[in-house]
PDB file of N, CA and C in Angstrom:
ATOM      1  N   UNK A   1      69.841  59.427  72.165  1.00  0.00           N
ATOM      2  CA  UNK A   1      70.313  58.155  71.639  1.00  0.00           C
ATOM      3  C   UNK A   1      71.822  58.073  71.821  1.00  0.00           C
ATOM      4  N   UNK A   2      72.591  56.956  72.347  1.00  0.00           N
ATOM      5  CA  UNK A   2      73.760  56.385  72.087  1.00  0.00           C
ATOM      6  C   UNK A   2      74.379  56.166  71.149  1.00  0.00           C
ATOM      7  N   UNK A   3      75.720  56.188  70.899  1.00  0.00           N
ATOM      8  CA  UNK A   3      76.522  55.667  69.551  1.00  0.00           C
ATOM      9  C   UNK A   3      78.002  55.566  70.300  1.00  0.00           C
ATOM     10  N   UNK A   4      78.461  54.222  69.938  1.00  0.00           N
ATOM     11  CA  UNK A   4      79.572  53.678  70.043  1.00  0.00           C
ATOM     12  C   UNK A   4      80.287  53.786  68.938  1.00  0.00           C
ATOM     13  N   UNK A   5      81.351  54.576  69.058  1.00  0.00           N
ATOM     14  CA  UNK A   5      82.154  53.984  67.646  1.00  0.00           C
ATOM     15  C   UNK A   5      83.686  53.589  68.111  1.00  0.00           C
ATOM     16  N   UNK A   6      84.017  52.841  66.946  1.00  0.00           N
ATOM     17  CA  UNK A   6      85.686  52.277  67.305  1.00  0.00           C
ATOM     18  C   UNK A   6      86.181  52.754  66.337  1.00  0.00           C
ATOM     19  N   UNK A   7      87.946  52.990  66.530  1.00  0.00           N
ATOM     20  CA  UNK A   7      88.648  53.147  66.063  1.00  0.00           C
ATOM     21  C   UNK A   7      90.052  52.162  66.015  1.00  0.00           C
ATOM     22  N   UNK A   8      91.028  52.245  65.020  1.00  0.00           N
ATOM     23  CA  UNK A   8      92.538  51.737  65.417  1.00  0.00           C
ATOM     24  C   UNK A   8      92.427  50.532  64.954  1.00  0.00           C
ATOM     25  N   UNK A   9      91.558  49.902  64.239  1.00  0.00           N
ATOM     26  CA  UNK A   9      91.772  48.799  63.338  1.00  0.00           C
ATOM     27  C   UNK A   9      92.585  48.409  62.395  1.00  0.00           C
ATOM     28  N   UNK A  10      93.191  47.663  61.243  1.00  0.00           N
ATOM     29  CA  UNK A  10      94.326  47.623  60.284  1.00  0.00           C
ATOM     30  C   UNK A  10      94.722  46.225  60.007  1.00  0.00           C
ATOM     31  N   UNK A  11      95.419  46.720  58.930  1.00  0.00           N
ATOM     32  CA  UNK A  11      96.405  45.193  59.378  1.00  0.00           C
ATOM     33  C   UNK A  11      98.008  45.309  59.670  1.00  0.00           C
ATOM     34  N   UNK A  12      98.234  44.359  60.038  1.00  0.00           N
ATOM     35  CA  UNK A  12      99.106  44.274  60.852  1.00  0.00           C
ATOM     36  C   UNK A  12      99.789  42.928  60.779  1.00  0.00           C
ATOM     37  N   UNK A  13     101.153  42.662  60.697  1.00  0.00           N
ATOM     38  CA  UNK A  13     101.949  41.249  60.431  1.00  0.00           C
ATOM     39  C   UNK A  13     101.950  40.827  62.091  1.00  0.00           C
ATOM     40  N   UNK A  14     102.248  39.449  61.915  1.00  0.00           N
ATOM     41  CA  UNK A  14     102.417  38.661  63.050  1.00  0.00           C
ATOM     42  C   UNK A  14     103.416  39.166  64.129  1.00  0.00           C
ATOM     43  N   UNK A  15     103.239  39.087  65.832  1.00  0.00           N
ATOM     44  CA  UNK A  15     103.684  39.873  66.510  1.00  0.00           C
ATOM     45  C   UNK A  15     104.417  41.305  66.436  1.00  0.00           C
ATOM     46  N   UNK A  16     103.154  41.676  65.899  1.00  0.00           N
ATOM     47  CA  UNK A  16     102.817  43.645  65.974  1.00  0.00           C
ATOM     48  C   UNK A  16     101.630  43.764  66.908  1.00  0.00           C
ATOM     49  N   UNK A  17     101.375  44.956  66.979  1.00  0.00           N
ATOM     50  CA  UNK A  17     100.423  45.409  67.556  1.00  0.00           C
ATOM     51  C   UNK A  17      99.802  46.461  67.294  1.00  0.00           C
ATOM     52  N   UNK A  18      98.412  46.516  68.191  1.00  0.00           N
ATOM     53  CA  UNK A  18      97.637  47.764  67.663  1.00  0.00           C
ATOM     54  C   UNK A  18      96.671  48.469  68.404  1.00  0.00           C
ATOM     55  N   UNK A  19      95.973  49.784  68.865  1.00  0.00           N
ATOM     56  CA  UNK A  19      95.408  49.765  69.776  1.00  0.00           C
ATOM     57  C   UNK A  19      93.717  50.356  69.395  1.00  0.00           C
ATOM     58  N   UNK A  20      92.785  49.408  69.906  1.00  0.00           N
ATOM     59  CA  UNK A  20      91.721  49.805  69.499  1.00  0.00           C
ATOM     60  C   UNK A  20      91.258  50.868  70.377  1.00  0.00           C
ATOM     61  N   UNK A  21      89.967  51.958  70.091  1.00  0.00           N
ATOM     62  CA  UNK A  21      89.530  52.568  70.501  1.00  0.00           C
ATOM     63  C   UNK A  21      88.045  52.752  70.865  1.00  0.00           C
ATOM     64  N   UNK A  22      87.274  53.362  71.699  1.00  0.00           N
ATOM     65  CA  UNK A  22      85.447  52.858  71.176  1.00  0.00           C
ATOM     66  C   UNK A  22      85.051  54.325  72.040  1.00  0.00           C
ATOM     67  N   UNK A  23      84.512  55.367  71.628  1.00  0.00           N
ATOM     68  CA  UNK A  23      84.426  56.469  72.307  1.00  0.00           C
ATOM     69  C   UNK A  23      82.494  56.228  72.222  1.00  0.00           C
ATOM     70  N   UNK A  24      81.147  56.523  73.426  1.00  0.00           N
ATOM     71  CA  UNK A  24      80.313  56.564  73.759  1.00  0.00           C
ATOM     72  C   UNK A  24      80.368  58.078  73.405  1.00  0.00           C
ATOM     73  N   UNK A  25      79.219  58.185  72.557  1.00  0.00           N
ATOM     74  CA  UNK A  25      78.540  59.740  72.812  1.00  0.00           C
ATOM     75  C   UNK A  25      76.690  59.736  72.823  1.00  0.00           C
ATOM     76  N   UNK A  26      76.380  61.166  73.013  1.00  0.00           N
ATOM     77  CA  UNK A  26      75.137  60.914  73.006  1.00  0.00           C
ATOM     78  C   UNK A  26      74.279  61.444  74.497  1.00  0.00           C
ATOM     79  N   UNK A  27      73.410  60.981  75.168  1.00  0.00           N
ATOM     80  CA  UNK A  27      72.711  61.116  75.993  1.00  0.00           C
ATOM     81  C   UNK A  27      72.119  60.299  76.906  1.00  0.00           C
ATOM     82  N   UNK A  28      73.265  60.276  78.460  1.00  0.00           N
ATOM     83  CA  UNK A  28      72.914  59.158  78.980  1.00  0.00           C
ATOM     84  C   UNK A  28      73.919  59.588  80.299  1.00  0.00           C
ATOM     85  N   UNK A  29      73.562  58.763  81.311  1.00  0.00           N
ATOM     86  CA  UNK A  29      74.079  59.443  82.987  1.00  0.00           C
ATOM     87  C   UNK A  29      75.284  59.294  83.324  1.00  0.00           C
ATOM     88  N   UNK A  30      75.191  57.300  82.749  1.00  0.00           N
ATOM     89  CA  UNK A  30      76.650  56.809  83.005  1.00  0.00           C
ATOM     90  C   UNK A  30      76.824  55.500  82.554  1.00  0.00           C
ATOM     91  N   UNK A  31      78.140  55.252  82.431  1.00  0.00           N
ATOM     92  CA  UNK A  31      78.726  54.118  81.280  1.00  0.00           C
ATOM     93  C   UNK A  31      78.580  52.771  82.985  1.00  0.00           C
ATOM     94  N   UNK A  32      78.077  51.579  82.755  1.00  0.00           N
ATOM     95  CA  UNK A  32      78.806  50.835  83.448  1.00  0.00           C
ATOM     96  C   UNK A  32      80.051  49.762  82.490  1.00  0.00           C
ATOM     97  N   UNK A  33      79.348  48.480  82.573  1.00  0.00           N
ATOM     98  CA  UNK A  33      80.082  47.813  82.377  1.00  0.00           C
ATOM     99  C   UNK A  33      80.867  48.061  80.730  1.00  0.00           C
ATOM    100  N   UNK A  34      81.671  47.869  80.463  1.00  0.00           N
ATOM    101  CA  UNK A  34      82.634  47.992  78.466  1.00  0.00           C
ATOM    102  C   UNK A  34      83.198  46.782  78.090  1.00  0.00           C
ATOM    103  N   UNK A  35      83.460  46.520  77.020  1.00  0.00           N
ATOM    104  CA  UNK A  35      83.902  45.157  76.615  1.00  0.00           C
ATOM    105  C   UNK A  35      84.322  45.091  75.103  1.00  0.00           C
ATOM    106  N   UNK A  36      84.843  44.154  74.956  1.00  0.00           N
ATOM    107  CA  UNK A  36      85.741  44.088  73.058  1.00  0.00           C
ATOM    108  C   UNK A  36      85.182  42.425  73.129  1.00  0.00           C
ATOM    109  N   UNK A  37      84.089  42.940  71.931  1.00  0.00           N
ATOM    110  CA  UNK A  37      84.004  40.787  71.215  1.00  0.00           C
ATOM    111  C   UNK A  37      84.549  41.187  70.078  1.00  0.00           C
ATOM    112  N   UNK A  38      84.444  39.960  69.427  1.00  0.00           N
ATOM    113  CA  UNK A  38      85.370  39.484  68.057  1.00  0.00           C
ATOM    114  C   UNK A  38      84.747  38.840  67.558  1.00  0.00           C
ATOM    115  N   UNK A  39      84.363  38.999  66.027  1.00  0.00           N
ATOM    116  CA  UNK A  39      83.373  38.003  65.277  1.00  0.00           C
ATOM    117  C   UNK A  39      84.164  37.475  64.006  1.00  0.00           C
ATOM    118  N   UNK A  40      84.201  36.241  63.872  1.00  0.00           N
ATOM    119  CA  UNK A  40      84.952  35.572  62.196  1.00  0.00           C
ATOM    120  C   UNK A  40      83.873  35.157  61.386  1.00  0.00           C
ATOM    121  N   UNK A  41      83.619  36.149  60.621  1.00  0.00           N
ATOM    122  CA  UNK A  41      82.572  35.993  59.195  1.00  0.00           C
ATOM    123  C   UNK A  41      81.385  35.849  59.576  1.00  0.00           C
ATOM    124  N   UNK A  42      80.896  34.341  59.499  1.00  0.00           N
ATOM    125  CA  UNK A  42      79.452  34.367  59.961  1.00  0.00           C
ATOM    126  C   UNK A  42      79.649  33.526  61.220  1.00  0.00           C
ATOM    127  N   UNK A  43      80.621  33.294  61.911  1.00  0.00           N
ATOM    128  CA  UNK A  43      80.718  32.782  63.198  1.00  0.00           C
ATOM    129  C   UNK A  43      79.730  33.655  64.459  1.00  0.00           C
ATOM    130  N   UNK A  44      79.739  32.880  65.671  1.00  0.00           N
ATOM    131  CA  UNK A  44      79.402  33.469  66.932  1.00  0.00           C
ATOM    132  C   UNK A  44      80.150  35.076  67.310  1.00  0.00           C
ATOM    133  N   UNK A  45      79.879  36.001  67.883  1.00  0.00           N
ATOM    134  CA  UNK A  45      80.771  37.216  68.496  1.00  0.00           C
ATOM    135  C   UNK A  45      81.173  36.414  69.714  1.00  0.00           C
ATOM    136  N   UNK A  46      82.561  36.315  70.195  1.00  0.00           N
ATOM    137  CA  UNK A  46      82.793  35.919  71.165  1.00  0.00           C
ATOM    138  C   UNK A  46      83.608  37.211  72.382  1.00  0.00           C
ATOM    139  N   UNK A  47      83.317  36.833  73.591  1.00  0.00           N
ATOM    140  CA  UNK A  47      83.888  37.695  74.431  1.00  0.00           C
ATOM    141  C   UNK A  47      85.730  38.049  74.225  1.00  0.00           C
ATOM    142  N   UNK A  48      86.083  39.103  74.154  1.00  0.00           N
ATOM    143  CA  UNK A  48      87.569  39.192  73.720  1.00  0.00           C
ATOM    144  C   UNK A  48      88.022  39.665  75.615  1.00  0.00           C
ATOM    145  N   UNK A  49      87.340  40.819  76.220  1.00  0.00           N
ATOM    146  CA  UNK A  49      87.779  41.306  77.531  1.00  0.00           C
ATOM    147  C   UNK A  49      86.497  42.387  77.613  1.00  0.00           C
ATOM    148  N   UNK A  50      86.662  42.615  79.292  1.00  0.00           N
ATOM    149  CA  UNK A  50      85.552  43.257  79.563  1.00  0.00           C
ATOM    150  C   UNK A  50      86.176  44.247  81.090  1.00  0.00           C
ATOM    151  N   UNK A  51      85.499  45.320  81.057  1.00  0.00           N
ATOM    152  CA  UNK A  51      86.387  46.279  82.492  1.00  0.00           C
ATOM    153  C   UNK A  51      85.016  46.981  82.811  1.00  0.00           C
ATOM    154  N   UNK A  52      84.637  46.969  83.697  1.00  0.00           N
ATOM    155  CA  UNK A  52      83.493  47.424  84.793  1.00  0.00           C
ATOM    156  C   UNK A  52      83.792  48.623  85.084  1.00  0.00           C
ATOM    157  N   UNK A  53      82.610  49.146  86.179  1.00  0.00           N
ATOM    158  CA  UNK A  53      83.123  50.831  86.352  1.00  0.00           C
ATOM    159  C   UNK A  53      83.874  50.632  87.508  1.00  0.00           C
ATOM    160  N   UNK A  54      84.174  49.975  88.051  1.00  0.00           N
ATOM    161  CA  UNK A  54      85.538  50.043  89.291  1.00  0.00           C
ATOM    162  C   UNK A  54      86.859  49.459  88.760  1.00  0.00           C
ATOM    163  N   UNK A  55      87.284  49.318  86.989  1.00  0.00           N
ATOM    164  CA  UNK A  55      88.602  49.026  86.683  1.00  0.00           C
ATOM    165  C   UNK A  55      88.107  47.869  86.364  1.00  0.00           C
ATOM    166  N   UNK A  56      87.554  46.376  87.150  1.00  0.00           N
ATOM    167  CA  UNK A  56      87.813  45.139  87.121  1.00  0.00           C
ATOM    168  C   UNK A  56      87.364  44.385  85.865  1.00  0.00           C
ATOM    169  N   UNK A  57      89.067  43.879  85.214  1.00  0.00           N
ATOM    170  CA  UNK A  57      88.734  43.515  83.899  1.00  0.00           C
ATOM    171  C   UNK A  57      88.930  41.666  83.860  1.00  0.00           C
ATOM    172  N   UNK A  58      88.203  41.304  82.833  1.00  0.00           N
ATOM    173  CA  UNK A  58      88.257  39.886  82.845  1.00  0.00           C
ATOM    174  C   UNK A  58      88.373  39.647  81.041  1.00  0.00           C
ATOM    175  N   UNK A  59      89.286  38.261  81.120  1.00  0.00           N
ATOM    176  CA  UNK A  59      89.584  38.486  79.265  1.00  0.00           C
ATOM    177  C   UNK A  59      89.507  36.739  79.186  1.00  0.00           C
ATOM    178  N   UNK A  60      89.171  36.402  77.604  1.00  0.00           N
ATOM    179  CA  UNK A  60      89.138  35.534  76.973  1.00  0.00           C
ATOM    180  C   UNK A  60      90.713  34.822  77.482  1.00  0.00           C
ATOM    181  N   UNK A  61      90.352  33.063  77.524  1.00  0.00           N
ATOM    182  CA  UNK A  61      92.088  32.991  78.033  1.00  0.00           C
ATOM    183  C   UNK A  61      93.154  32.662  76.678  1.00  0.00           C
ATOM    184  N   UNK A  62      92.587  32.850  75.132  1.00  0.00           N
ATOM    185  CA  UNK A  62      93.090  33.345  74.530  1.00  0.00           C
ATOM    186  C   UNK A  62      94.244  34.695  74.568  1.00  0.00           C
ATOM    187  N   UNK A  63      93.482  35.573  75.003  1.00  0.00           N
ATOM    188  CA  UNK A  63      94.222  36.760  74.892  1.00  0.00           C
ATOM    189  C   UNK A  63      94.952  37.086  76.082  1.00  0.00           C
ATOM    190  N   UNK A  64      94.983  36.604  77.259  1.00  0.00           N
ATOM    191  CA  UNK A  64      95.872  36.806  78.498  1.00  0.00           C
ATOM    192  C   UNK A  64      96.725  36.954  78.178  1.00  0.00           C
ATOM    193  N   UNK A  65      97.850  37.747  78.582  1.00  0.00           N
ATOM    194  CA  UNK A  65      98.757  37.851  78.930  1.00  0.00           C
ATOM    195  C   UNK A  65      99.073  39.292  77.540  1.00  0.00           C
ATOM    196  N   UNK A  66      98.577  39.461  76.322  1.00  0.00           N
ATOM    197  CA  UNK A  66      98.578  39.793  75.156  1.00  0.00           C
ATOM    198  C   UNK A  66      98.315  40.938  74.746  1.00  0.00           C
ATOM    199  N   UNK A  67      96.746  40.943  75.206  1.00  0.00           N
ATOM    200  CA  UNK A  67      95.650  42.414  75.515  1.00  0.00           C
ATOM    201  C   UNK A  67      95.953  42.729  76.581  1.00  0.00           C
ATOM    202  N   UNK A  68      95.375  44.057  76.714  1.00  0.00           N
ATOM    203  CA  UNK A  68      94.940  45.011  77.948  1.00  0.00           C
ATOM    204  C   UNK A  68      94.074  45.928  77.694  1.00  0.00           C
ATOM    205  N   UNK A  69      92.676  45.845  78.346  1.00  0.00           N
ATOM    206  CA  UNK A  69      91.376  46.296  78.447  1.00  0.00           C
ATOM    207  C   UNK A  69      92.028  47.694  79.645  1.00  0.00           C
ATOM    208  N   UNK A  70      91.587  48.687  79.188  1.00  0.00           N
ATOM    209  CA  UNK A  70      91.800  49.709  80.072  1.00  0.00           C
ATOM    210  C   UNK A  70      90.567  51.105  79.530  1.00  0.00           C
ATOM    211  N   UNK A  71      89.740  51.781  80.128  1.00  0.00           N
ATOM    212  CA  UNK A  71      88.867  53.010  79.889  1.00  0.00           C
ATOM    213  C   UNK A  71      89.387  54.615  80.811  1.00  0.00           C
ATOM    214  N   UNK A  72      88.783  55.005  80.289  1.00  0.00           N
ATOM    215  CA  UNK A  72      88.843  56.668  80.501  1.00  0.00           C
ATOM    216  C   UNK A  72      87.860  57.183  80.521  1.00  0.00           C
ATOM    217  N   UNK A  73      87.192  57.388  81.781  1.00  0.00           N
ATOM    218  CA  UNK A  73      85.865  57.554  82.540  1.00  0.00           C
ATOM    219  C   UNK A  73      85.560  59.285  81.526  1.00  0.00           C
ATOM    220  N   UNK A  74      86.676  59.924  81.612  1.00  0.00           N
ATOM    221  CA  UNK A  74      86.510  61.293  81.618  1.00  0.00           C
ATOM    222  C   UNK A  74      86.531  61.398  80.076  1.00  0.00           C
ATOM    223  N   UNK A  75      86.575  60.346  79.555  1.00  0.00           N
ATOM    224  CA  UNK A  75      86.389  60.630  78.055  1.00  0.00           C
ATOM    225  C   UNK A  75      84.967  59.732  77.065  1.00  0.00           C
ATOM    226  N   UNK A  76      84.383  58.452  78.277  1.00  0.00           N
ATOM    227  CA  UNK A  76      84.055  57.985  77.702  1.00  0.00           C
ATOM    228  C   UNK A  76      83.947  57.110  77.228  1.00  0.00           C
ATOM    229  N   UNK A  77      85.835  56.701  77.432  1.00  0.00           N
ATOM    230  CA  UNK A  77      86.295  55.837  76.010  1.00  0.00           C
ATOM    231  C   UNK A  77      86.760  54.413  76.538  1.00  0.00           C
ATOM    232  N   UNK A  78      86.951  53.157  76.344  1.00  0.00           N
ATOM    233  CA  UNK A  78      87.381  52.187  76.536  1.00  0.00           C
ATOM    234  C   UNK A  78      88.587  51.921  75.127  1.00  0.00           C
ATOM    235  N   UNK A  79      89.702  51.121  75.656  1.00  0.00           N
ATOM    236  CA  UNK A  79      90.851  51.161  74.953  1.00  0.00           C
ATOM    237  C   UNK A  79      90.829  49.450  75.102  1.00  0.00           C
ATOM    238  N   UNK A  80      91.606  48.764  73.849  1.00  0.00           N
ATOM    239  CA  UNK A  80      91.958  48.036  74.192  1.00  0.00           C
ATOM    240  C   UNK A  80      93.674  47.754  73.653  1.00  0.00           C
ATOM    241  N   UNK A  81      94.528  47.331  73.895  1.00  0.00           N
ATOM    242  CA  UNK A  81      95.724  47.304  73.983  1.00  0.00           C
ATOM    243  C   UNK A  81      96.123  46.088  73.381  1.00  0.00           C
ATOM    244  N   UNK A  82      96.779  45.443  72.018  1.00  0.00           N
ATOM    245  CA  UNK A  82      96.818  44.182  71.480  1.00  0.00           C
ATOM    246  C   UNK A  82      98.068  43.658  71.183  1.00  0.00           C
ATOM    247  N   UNK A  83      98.769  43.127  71.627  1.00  0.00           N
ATOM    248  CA  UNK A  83     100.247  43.068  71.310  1.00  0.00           C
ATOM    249  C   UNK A  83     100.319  41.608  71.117  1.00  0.00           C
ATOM    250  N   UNK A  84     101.632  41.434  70.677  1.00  0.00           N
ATOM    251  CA  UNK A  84     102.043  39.716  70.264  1.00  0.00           C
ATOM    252  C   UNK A  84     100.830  39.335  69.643  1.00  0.00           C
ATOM    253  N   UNK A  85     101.044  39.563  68.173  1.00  0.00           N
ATOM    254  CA  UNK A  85      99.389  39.421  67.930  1.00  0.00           C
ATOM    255  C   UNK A  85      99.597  38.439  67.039  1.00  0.00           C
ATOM    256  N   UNK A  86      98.422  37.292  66.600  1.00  0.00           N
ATOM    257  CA  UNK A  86      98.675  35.939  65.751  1.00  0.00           C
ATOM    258  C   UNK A  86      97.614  36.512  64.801  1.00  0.00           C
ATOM    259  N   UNK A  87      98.104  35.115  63.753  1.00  0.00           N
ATOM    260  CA  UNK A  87      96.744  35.439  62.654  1.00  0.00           C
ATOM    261  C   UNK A  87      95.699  34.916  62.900  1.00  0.00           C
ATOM    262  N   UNK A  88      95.480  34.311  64.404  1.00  0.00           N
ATOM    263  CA  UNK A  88      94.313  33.692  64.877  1.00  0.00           C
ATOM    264  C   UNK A  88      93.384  34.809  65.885  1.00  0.00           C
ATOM    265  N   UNK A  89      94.456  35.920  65.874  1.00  0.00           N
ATOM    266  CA  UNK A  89      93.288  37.241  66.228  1.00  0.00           C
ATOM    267  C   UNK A  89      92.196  37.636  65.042  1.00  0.00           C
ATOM    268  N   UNK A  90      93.339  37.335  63.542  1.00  0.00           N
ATOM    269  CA  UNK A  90      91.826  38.005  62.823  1.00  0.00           C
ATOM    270  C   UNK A  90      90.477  37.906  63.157  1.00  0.00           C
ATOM    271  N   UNK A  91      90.290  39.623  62.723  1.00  0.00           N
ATOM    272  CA  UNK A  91      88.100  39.342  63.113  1.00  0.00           C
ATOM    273  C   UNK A  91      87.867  40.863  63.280  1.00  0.00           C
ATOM    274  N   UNK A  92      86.500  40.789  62.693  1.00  0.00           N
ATOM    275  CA  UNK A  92      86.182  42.318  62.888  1.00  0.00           C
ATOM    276  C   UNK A  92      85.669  42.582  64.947  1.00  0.00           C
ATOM    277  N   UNK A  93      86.279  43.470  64.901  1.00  0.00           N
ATOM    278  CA  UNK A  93      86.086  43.654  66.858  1.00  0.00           C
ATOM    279  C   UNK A  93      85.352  45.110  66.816  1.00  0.00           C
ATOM    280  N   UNK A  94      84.064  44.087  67.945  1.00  0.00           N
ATOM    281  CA  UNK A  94      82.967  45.413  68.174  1.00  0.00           C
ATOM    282  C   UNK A  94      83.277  45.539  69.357  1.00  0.00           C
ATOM    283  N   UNK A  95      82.549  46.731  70.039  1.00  0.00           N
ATOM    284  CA  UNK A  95      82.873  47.488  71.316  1.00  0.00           C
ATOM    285  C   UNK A  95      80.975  47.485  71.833  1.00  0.00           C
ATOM    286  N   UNK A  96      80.730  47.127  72.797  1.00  0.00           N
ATOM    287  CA  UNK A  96      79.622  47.044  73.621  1.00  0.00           C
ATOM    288  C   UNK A  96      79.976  47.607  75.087  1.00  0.00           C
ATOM    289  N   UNK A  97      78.820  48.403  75.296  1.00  0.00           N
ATOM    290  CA  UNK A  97      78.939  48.899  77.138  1.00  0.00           C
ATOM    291  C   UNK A  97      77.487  49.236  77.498  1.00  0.00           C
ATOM    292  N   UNK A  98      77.493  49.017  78.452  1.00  0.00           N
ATOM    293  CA  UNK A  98      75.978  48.810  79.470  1.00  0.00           C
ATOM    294  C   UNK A  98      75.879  50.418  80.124  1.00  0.00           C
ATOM    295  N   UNK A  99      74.264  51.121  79.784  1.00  0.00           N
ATOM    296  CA  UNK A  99      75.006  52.471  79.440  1.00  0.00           C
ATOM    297  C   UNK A  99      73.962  52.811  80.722  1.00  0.00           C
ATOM    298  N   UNK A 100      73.426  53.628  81.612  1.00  0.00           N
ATOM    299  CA  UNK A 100      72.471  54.080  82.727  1.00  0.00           C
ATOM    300  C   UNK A 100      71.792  55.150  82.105  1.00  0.00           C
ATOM    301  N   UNK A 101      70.350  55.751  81.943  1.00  0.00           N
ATOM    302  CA  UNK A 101      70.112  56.779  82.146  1.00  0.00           C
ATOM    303  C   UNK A 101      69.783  57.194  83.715  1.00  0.00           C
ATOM    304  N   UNK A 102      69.308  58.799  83.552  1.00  0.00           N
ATOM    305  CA  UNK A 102      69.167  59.452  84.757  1.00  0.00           C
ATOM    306  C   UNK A 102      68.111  58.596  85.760  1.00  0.00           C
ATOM    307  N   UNK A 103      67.224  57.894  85.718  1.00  0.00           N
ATOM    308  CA  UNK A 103      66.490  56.932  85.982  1.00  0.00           C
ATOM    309  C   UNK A 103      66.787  55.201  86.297  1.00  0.00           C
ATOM    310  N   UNK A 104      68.492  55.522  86.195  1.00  0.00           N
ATOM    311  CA  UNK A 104      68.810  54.406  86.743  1.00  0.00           C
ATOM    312  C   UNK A 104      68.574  53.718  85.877  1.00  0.00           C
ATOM    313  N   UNK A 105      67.857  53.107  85.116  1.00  0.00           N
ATOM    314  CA  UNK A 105      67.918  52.229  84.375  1.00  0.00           C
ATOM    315  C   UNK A 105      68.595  51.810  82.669  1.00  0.00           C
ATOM    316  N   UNK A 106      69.309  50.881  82.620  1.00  0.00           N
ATOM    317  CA  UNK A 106      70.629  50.146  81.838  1.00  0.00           C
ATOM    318  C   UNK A 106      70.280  50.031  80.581  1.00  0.00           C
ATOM    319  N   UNK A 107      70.777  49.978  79.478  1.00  0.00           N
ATOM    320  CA  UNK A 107      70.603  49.949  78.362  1.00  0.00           C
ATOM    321  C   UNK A 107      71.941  48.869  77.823  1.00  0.00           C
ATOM    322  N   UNK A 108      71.983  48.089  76.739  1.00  0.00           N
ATOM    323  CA  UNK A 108      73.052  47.666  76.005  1.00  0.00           C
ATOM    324  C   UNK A 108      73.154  48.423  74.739  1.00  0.00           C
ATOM    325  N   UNK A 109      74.264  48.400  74.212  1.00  0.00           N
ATOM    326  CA  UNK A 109      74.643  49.169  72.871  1.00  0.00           C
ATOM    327  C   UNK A 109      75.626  48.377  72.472  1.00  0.00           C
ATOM    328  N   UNK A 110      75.761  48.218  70.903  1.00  0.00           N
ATOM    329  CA  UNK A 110      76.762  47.717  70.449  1.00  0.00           C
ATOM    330  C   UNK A 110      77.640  48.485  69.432  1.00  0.00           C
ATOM    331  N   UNK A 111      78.773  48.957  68.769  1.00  0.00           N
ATOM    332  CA  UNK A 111      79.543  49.560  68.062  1.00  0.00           C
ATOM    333  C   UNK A 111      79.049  49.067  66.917  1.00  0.00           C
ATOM    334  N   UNK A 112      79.421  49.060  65.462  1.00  0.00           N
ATOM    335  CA  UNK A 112      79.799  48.654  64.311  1.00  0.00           C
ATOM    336  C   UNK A 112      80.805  47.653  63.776  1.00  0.00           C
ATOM    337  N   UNK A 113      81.410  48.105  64.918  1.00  0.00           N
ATOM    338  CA  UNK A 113      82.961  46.878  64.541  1.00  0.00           C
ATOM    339  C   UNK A 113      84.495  47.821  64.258  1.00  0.00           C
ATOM    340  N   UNK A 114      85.214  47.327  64.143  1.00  0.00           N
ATOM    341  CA  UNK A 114      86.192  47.838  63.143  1.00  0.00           C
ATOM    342  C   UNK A 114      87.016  46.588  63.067  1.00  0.00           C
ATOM    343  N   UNK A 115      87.957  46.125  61.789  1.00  0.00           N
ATOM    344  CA  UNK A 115      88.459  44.627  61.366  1.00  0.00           C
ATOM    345  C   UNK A 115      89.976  44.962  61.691  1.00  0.00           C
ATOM    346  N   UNK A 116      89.936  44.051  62.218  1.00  0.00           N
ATOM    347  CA  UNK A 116      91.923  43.245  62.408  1.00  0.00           C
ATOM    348  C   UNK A 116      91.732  42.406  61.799  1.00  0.00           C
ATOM    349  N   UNK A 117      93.238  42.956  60.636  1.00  0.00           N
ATOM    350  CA  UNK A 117      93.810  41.862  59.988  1.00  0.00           C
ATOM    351  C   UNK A 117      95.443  41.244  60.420  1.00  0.00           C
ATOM    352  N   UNK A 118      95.508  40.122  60.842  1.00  0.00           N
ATOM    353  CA  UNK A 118      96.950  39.675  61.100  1.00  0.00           C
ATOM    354  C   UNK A 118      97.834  39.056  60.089  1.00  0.00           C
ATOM    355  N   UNK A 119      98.399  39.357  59.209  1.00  0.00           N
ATOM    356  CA  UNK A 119      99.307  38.656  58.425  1.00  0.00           C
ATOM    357  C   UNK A 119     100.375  37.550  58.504  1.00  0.00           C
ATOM    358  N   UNK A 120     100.134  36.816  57.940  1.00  0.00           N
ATOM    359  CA  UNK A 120     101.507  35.389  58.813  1.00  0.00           C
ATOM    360  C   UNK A 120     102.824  36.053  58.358  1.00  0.00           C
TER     361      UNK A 120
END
């Protein structure tokens, strides 16, 4: 079985920053695709950024220029990087990645979350 967990959540005042973490353990061949959504209360999870197994990342156009989606094959881990941050980031942020067993075939998993708080 899989388990995602995140780390590096908090709060944090308006343009600070913070860096999340989401380490994969468990039993499985290989990580493809990783990604950071963001959920507000009982709202939708929406896509925050996402990085494939060849690097190629794509982000909410909220967060351009702001975030940076970056992983570490050799650990596992997907990072995400949050700077100039508003109080319109608040939201608890889960970590999801599309996982292979030895059989080639894909699985989804989702984290728990961990919450950003932005302070005005």
């Amino acid at each position: 079985q899989v388990q995602l967990v995140e780390s590096g959540g908090g709060l944090v005042q308006a343009g600070g920053s913070l860096r999340l973490s989401c380490t994969a353990s468990g039993s499985f061949f290989s990580i493809k695709d990783m990604g950071w959504y963001r959920q507000v209360s009982d709202f939708q999870r929406d896509l925050v950024a996402t990085i494939d197994n060849g690097g190629i990342a794509n982000y909410a156009d909220s967060v351009k220029g702001r975030f940076t989606i970056s992983r570490d094959n050799a650990e596992n881990t997907v990072y995400l990087q949050m700077s100039s941050l508003k109080h319109e980031d608040t939201a608890r942020y889960f970590c999801k990645a599309i996982i292979a067993n030895r059989d080639s075939l894909t699985f989804r998993y989702w984290g728990t979350g961990t919450l950003v708080t932005v302070s005005s």
